[in-house]
PDB file of N, CA and C in Angstrom:
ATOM      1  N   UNK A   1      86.996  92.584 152.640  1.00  0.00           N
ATOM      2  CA  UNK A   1      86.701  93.307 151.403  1.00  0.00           C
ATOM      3  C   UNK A   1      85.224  93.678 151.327  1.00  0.00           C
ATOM      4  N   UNK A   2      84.642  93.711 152.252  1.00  0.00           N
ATOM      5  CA  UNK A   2      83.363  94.269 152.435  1.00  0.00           C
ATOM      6  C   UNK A   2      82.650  95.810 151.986  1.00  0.00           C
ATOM      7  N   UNK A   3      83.610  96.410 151.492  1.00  0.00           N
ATOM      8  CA  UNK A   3      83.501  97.902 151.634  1.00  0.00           C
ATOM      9  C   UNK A   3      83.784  98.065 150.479  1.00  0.00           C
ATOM     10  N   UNK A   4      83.999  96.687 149.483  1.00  0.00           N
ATOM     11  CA  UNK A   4      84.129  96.954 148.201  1.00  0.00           C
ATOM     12  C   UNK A   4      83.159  96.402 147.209  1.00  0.00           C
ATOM     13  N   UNK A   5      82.812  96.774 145.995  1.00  0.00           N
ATOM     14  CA  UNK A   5      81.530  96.244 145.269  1.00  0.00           C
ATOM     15  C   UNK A   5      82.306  95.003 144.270  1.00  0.00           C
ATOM     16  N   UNK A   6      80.906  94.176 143.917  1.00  0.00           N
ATOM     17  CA  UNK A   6      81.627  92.806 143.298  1.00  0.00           C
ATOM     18  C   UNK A   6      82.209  93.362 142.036  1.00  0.00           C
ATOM     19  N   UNK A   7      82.231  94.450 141.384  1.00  0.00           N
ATOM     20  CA  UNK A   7      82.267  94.547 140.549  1.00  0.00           C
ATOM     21  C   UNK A   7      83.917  94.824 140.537  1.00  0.00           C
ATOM     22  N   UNK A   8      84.609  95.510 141.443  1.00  0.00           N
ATOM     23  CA  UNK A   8      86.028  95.913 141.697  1.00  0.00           C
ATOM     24  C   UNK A   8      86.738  94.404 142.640  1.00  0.00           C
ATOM     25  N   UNK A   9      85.782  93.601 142.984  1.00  0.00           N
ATOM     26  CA  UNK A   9      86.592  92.487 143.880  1.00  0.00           C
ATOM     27  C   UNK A   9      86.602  91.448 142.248  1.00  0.00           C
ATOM     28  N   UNK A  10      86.329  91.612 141.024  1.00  0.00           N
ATOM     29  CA  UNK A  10      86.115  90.963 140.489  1.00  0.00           C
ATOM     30  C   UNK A  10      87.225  91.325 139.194  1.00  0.00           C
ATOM     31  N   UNK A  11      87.416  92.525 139.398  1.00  0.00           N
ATOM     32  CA  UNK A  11      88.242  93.505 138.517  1.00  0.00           C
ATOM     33  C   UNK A  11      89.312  93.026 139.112  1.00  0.00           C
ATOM     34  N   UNK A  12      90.196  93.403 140.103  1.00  0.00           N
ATOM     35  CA  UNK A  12      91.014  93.055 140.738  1.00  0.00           C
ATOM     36  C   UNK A  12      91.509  91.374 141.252  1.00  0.00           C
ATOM     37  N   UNK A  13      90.640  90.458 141.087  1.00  0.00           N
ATOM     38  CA  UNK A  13      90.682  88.998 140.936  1.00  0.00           C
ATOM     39  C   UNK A  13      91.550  88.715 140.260  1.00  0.00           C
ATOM     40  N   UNK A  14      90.651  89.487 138.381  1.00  0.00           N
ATOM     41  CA  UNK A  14      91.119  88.863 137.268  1.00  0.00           C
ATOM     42  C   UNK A  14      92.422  89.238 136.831  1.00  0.00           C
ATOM     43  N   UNK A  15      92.751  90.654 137.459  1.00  0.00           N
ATOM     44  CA  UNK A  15      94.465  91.770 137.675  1.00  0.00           C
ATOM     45  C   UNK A  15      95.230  90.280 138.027  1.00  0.00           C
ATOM     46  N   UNK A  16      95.162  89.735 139.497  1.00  0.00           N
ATOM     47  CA  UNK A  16      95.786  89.252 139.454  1.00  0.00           C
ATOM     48  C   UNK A  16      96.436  87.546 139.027  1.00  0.00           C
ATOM     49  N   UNK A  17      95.412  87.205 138.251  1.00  0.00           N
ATOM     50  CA  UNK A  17      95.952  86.093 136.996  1.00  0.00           C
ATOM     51  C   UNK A  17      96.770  86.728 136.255  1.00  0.00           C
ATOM     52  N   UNK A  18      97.524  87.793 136.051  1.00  0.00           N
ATOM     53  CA  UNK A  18      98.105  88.153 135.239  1.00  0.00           C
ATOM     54  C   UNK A  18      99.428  88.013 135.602  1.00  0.00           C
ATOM     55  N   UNK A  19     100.584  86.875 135.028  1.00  0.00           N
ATOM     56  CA  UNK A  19     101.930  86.418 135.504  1.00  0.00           C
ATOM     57  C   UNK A  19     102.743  87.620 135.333  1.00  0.00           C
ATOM     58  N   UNK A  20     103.377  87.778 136.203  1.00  0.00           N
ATOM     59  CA  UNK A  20     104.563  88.781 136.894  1.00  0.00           C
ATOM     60  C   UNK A  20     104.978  88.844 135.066  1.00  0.00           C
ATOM     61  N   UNK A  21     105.500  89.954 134.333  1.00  0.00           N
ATOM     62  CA  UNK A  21     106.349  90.130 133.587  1.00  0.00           C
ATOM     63  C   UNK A  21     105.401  90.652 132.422  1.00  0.00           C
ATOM     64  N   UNK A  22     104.241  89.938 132.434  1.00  0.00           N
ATOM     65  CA  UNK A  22     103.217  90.066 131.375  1.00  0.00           C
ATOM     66  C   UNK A  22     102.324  91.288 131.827  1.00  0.00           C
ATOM     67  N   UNK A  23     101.468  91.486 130.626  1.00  0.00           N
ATOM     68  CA  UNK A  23     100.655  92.421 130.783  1.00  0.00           C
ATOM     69  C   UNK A  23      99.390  92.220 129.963  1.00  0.00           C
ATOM     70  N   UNK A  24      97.964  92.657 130.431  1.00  0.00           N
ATOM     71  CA  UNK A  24      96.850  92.869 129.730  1.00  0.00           C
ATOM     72  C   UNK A  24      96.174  93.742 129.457  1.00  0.00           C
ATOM     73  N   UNK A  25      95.235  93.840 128.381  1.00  0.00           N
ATOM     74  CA  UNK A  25      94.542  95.218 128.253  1.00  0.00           C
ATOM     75  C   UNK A  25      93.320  95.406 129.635  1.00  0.00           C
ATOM     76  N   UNK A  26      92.841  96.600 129.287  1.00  0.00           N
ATOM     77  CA  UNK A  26      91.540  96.695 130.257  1.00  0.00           C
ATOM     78  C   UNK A  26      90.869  96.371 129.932  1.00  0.00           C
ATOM     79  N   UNK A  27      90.530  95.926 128.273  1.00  0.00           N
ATOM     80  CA  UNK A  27      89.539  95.386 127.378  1.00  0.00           C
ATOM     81  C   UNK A  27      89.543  93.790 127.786  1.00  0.00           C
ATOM     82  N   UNK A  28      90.989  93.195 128.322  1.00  0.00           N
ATOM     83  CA  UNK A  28      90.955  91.935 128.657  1.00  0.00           C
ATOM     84  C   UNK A  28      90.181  91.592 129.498  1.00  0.00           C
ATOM     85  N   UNK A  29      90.833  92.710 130.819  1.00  0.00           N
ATOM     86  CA  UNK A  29      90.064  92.465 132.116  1.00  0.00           C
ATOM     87  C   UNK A  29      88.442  92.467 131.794  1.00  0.00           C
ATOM     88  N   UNK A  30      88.123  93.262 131.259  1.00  0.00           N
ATOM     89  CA  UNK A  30      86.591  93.749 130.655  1.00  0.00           C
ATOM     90  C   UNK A  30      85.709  92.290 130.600  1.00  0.00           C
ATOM     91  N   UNK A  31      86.082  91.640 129.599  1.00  0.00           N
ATOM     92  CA  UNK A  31      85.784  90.381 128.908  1.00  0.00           C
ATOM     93  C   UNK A  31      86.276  89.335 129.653  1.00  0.00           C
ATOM     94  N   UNK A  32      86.919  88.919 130.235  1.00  0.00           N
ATOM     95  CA  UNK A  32      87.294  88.244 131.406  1.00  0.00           C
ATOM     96  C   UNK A  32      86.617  88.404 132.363  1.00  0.00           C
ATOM     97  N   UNK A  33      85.895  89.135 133.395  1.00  0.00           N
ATOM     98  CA  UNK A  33      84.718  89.583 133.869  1.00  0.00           C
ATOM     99  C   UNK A  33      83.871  89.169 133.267  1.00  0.00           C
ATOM    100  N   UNK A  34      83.261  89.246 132.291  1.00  0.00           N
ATOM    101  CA  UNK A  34      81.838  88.884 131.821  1.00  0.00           C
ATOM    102  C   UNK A  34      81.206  90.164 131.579  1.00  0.00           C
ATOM    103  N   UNK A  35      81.909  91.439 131.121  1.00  0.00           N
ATOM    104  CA  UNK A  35      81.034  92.609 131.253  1.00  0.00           C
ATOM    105  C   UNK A  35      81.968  93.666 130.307  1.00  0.00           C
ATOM    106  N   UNK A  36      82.284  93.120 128.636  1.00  0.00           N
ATOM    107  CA  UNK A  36      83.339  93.146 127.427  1.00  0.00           C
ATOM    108  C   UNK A  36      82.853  95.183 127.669  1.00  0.00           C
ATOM    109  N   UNK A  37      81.683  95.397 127.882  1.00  0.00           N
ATOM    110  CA  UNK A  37      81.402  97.032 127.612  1.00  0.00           C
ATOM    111  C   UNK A  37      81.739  98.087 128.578  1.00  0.00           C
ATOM    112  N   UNK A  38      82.563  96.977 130.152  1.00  0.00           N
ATOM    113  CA  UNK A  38      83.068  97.999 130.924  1.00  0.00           C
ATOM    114  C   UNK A  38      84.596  98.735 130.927  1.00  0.00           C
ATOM    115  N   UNK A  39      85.299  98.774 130.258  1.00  0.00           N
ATOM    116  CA  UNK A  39      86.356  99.454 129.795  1.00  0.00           C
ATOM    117  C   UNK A  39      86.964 100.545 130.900  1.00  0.00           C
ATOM    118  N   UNK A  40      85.871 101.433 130.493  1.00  0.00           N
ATOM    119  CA  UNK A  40      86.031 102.435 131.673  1.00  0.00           C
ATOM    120  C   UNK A  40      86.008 102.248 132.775  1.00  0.00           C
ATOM    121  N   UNK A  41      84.799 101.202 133.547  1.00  0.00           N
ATOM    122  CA  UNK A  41      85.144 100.941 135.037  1.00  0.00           C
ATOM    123  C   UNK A  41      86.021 100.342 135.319  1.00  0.00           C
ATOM    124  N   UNK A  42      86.507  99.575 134.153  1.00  0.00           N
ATOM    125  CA  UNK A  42      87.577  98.975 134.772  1.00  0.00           C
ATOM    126  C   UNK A  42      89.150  99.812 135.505  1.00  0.00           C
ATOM    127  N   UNK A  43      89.320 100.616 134.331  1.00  0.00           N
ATOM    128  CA  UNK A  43      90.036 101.646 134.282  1.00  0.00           C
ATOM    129  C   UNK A  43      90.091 102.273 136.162  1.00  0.00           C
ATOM    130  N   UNK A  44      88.981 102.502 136.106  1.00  0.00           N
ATOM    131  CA  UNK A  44      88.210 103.052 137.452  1.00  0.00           C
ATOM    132  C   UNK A  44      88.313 102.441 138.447  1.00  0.00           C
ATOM    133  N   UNK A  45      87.931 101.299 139.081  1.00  0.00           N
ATOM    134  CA  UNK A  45      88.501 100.135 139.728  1.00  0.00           C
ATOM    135  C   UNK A  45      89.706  99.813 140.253  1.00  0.00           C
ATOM    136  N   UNK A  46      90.644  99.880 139.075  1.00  0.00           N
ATOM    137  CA  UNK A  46      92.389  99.760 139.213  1.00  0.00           C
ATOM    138  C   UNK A  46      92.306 100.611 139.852  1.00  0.00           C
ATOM    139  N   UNK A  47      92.331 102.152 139.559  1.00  0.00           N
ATOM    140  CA  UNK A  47      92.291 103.461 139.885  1.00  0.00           C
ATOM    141  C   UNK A  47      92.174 103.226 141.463  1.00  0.00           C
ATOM    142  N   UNK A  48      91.199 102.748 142.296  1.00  0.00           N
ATOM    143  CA  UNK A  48      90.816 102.444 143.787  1.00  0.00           C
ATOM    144  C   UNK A  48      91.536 101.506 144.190  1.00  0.00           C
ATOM    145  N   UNK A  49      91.958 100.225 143.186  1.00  0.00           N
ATOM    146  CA  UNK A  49      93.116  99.337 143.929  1.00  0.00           C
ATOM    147  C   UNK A  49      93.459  99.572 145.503  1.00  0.00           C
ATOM    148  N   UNK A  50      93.273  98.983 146.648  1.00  0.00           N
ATOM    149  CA  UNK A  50      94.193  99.490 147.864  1.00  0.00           C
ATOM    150  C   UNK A  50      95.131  98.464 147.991  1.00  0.00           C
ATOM    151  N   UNK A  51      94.850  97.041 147.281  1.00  0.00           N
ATOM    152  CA  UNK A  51      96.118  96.078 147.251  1.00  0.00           C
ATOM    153  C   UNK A  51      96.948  95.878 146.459  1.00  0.00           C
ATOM    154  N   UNK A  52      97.837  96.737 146.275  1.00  0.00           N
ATOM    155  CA  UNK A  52      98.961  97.239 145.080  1.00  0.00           C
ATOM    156  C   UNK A  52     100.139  96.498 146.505  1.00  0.00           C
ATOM    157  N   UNK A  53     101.182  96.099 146.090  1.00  0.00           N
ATOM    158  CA  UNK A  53     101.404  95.193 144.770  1.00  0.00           C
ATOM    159  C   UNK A  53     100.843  93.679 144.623  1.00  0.00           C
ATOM    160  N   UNK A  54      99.958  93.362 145.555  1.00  0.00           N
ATOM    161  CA  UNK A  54      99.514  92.422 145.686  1.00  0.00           C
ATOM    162  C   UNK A  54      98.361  91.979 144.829  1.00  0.00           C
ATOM    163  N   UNK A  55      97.559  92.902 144.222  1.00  0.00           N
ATOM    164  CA  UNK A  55      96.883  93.150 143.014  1.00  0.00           C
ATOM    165  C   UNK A  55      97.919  93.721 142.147  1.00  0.00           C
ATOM    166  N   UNK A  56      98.014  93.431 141.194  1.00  0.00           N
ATOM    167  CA  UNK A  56      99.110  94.129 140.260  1.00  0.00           C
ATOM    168  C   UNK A  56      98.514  95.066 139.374  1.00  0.00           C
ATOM    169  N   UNK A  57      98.126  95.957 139.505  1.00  0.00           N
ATOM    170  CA  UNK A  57      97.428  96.597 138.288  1.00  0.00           C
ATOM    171  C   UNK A  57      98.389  97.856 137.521  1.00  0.00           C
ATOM    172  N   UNK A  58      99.886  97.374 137.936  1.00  0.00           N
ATOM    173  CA  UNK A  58     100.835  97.910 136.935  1.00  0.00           C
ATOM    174  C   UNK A  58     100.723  97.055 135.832  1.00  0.00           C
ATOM    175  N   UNK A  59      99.986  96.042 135.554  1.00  0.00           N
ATOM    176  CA  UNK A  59     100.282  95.027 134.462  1.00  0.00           C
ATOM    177  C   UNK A  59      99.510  95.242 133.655  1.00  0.00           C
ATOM    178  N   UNK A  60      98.004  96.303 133.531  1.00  0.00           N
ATOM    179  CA  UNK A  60      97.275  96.540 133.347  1.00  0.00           C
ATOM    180  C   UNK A  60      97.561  97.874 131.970  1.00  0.00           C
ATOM    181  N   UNK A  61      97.528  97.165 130.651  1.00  0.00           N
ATOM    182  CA  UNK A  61      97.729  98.514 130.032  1.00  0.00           C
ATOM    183  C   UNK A  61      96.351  98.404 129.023  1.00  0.00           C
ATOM    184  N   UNK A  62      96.772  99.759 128.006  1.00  0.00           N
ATOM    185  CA  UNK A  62      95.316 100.124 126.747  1.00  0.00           C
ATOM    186  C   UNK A  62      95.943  99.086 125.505  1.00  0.00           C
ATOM    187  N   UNK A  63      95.078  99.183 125.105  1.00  0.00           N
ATOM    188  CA  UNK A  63      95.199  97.926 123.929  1.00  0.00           C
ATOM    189  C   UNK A  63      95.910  98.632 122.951  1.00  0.00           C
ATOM    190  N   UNK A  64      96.186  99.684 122.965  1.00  0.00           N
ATOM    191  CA  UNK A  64      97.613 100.073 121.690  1.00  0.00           C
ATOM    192  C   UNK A  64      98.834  99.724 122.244  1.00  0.00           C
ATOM    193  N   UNK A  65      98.678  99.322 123.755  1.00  0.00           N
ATOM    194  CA  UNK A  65     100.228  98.750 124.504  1.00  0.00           C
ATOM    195  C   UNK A  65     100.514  99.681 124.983  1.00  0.00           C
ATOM    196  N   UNK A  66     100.045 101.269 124.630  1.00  0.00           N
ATOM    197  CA  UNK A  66     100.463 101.978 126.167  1.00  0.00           C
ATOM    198  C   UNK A  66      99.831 101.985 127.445  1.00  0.00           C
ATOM    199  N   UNK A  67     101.119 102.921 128.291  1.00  0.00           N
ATOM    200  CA  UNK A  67     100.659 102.254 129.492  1.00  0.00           C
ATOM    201  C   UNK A  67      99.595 102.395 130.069  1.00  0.00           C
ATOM    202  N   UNK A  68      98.568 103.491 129.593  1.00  0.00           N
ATOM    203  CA  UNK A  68      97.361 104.108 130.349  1.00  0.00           C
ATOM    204  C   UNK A  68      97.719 105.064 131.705  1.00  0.00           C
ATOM    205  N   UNK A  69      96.755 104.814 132.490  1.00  0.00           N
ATOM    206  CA  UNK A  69      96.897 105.796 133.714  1.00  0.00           C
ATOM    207  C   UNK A  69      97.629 104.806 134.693  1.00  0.00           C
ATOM    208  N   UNK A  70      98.172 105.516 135.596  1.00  0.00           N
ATOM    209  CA  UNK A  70      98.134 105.135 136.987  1.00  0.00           C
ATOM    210  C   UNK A  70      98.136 105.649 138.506  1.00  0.00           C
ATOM    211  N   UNK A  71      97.568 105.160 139.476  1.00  0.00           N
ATOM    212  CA  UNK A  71      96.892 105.832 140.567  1.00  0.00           C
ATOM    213  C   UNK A  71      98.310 106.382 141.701  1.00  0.00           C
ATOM    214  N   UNK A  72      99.000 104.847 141.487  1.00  0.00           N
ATOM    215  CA  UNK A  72     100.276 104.498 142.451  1.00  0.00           C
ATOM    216  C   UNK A  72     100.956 106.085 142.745  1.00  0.00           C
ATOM    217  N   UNK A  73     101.841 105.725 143.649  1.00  0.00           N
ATOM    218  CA  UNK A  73     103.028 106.811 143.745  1.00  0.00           C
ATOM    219  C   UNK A  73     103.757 106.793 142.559  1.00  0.00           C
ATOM    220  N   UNK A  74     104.135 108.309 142.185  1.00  0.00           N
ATOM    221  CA  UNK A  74     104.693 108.248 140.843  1.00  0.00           C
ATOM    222  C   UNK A  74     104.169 108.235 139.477  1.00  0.00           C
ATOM    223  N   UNK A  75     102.791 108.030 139.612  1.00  0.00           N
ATOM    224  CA  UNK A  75     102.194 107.884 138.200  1.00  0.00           C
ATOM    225  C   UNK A  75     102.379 106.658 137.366  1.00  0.00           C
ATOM    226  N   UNK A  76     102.472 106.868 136.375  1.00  0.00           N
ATOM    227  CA  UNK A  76     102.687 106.567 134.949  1.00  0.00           C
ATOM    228  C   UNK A  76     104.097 105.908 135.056  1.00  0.00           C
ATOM    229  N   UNK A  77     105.208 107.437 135.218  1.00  0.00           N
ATOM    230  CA  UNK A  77     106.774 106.292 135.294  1.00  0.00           C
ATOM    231  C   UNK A  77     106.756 105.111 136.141  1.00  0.00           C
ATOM    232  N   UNK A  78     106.212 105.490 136.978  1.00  0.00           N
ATOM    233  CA  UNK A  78     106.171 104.417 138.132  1.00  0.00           C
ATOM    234  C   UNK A  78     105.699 103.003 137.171  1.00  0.00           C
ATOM    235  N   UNK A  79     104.751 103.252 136.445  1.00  0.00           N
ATOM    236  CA  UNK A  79     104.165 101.994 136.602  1.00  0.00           C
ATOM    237  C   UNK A  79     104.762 101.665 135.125  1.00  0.00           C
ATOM    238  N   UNK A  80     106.085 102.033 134.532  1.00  0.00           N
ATOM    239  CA  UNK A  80     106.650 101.296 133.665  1.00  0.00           C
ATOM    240  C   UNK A  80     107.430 100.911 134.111  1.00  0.00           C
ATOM    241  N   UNK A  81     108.170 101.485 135.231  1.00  0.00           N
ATOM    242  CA  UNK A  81     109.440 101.052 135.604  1.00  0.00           C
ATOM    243  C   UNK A  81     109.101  99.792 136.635  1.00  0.00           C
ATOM    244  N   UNK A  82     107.988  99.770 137.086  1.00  0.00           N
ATOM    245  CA  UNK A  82     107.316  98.516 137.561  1.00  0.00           C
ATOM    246  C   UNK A  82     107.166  97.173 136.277  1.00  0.00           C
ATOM    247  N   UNK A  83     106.959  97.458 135.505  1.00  0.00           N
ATOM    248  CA  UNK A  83     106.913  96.549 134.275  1.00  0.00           C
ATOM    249  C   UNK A  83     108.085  96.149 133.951  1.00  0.00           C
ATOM    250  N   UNK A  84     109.272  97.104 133.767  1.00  0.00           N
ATOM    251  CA  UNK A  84     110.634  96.780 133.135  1.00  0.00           C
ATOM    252  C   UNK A  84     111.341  96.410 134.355  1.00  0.00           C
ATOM    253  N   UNK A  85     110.781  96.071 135.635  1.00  0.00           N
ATOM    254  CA  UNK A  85     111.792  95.923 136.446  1.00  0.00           C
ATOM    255  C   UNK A  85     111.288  94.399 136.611  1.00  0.00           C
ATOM    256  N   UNK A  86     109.703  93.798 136.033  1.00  0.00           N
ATOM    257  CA  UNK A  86     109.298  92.522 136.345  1.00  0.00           C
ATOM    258  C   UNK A  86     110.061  91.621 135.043  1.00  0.00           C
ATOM    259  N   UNK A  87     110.288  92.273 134.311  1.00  0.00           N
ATOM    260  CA  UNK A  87     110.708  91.788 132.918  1.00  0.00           C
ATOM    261  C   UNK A  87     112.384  91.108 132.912  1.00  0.00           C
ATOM    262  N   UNK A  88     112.777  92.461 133.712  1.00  0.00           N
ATOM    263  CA  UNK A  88     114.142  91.993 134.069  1.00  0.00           C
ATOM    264  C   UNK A  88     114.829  92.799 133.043  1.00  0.00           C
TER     265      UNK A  88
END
């Protein structure tokens, strides 16, 4: 992971504390980091993910509970039907 900055190995850490089924804001990840005013990079970060599904950053939503963006194949559906398929 050399080719990546601490700031996305740190983003992606905290992605994956997040238990299969559940989900957090980016505001979580934000503040969980130690850095509550990065929102957007975080956003940004996921966005570069290259360890999907092993980083989960389908679990990753906006604090009104939608789903936000996603980078994956498929977009967006993708990454609900990734959610409703962890849920069961």
């Amino acid at each position: 992971m050399k080719d990546y900055t601490p700031f996305q190995r740190a983003v992606w850490k905290a992605c994956m504390s997040i238990p299969p089924g559940e989900t957090r804001s980016y505001k979580w990840i934000a503040e969980k980091i130690g850095r509550p005013g990065s929102v957007r990079a975080v956003g940004n970060a996921l966005g570069k993910n290259p360890f999907a599904p092993l980083v989960p950053c389908h679990r990753v939503i906006r604090s009104d509970g939608s789903p936000g963006g996603f980078s994956g194949p498929g977009g967006t559906r993708a990454k609900v039907r990734l959610l409703k398929k962890e849920r069961g």
